[in-house]
N, C-alpha and C. Protein backbone atom coordinates (compact mmCIF):
# COMPACT_ATOMS: atom_id res chain seq x y z
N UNK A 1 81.05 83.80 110.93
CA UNK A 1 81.68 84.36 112.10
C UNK A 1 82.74 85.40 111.70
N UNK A 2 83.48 84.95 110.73
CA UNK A 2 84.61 85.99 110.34
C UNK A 2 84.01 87.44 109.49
N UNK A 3 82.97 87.24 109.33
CA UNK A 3 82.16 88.63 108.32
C UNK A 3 81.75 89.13 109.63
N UNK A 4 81.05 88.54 110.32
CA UNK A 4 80.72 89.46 111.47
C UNK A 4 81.56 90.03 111.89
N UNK A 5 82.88 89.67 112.84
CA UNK A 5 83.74 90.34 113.22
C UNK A 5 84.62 91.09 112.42
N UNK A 6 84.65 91.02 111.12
CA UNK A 6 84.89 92.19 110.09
C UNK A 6 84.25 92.92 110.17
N UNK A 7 82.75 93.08 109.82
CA UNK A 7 82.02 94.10 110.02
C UNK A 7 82.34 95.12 111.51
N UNK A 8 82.43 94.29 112.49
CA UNK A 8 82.68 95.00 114.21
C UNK A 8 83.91 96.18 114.23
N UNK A 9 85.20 95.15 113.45
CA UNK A 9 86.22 96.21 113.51
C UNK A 9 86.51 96.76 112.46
N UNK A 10 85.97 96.04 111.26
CA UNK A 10 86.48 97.00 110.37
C UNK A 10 87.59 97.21 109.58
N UNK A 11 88.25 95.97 110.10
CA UNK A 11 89.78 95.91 108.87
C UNK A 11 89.98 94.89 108.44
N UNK A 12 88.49 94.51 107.68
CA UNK A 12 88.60 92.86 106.49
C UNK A 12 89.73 93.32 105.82
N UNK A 13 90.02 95.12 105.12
CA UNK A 13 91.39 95.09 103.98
C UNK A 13 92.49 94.64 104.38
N UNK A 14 92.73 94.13 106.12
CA UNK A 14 93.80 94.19 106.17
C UNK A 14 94.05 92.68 106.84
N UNK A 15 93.32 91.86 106.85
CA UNK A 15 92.94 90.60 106.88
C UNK A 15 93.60 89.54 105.79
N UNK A 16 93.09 89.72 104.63
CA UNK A 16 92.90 89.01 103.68
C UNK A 16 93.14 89.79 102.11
N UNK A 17 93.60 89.59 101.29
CA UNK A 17 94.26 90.42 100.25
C UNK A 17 93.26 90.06 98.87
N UNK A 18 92.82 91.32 97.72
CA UNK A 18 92.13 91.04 96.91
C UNK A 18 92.24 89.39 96.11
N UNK A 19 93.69 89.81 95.97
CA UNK A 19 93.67 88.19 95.12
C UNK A 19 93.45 87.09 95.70
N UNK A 20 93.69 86.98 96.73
CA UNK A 20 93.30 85.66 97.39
C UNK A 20 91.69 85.41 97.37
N UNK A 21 90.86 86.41 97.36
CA UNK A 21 89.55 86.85 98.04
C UNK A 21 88.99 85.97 96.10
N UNK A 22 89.79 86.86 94.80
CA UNK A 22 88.98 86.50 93.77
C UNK A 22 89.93 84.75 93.40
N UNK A 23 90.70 84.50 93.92
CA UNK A 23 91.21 82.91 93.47
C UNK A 23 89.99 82.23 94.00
N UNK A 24 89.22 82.80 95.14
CA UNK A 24 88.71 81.75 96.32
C UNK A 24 87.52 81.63 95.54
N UNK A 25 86.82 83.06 94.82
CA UNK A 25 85.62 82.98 93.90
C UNK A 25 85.66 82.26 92.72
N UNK A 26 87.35 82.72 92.69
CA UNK A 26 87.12 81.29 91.02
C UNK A 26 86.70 80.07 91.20
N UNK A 27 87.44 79.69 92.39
CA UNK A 27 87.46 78.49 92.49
C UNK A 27 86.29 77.61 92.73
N UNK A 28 85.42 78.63 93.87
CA UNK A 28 83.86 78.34 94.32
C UNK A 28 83.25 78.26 92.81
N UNK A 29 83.31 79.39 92.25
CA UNK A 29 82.40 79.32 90.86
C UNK A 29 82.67 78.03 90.13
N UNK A 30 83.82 77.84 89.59
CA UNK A 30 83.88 76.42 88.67
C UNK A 30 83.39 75.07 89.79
N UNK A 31 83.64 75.38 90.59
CA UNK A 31 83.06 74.12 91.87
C UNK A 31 81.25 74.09 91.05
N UNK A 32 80.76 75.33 91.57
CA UNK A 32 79.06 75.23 90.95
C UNK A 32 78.60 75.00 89.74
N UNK A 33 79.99 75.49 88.67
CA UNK A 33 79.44 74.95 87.45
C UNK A 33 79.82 73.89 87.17
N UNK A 34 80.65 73.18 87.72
CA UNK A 34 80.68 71.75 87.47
C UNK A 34 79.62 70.73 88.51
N UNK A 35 79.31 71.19 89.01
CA UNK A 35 77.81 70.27 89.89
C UNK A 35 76.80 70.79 89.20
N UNK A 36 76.80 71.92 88.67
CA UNK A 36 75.32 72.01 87.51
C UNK A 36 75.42 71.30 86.52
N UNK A 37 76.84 71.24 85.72
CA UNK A 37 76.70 70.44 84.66
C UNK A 37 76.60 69.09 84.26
N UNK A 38 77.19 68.53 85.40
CA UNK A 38 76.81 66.84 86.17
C UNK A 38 75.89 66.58 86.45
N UNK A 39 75.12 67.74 86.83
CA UNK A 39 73.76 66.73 87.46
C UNK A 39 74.17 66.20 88.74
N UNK A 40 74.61 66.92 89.79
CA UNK A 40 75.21 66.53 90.91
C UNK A 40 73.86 66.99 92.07
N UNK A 41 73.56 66.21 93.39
CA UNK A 41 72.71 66.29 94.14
C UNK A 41 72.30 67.80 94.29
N UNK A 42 70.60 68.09 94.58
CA UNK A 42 70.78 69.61 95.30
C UNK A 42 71.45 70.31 96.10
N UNK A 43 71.62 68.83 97.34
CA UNK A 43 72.52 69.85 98.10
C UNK A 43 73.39 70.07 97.87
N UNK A 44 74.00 69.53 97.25
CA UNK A 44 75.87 69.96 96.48
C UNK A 44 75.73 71.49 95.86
N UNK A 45 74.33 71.36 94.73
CA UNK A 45 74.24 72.72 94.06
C UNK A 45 73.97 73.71 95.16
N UNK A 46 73.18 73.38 95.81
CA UNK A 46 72.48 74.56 96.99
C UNK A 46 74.17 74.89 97.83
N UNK A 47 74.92 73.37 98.16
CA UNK A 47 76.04 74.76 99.14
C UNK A 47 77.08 75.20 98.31
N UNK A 48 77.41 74.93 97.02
CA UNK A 48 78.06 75.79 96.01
C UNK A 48 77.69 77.39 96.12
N UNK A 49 76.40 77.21 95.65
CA UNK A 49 75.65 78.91 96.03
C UNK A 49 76.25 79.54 96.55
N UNK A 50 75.62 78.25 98.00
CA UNK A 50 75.71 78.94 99.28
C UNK A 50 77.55 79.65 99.07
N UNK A 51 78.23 79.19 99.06
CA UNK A 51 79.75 79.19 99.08
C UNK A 51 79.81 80.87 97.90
N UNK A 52 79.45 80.86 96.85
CA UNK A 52 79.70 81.92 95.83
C UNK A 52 78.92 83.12 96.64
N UNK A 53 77.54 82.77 97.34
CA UNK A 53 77.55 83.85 97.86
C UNK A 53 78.14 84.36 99.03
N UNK A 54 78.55 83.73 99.94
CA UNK A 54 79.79 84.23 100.90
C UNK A 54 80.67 84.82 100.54
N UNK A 55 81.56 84.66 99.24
CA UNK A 55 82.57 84.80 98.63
C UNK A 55 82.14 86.62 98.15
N UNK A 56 80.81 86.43 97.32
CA UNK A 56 80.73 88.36 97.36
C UNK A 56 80.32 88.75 98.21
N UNK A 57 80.08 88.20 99.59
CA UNK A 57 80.18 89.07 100.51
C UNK A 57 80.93 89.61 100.59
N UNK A 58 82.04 88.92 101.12
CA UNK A 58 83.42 88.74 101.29
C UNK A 58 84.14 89.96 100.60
N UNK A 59 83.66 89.59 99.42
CA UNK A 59 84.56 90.64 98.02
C UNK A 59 83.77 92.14 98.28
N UNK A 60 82.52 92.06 98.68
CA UNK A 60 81.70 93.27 99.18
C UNK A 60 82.43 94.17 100.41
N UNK A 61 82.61 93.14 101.45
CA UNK A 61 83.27 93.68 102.40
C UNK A 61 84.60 94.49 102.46
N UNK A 62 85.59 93.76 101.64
CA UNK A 62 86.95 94.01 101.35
C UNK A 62 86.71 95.34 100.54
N UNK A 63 85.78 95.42 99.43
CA UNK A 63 85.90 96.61 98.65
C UNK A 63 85.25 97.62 99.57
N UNK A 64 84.25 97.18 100.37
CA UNK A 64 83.69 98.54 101.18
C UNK A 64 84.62 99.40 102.05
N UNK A 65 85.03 98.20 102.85
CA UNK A 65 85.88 98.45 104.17
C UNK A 65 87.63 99.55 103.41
N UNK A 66 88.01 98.85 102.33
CA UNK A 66 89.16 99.70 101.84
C UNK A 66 88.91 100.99 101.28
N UNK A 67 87.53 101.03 100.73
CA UNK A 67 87.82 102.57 100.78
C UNK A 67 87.48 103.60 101.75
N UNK A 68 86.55 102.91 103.01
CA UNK A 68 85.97 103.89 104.03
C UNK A 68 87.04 103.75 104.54
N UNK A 69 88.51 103.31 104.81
CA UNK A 69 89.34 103.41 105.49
C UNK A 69 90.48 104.36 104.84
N UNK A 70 90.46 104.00 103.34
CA UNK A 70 91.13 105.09 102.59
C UNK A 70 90.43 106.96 102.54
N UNK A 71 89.46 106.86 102.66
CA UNK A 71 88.38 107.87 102.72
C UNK A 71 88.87 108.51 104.01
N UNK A 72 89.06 107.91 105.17
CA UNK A 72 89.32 108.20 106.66
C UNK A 72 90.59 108.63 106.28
N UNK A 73 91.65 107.69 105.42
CA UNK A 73 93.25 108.73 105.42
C UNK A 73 93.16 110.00 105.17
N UNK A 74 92.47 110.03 104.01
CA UNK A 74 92.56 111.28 102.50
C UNK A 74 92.01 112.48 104.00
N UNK A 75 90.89 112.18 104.82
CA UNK A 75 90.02 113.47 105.66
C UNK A 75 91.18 113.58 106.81
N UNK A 76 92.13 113.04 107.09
CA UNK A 76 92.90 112.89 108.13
C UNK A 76 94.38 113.79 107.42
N UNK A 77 94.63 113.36 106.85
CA UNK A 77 95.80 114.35 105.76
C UNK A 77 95.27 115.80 105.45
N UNK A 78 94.38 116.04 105.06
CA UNK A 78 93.45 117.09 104.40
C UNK A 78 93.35 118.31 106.17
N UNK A 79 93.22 117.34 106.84
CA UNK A 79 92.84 118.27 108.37
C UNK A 79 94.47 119.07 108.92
N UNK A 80 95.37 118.48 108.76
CA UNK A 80 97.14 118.31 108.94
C UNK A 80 97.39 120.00 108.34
């Protein structure tokens, strides 16, 4: 729900801050490699995934959205 409505308006950069975005991936990641290395149920492994891949969305979004918005300053200054 929250990627969608990022995507709508457009200011995930100003949402949520890089570092928080890569603590959240660390944290997901060692979550999955420690249920791979246990031998922990599928579904545990399957919503780890699931979880790391939200997370580069996430990190997708934030990096997209900050520079088409920085891109929009730089053409907005440049017009002045």
């Amino acid at each position: 729900s929250q990627i969608y409505i990022a995507c709508q308006n457009g200011r995930v950069d100003q949402a949520l801050s890089l570092g928080f975005l890569l603590c959240w991936i660390a944290g997901d990641l060692t979550n999955f490699v420690g249920c791979y290395l246990t031998n922990q149920l599928p579904i545990q492994i399957v919503t780890a995934i699931f979880y790391v891949n939200m997370d580069i969305i996430m990190i997708s979004q934030f990096v997209y959205y900050k520079l088409k918005n920085q891109m929009s300053k730089c053409k907005f200054f440049q017009q002045l």
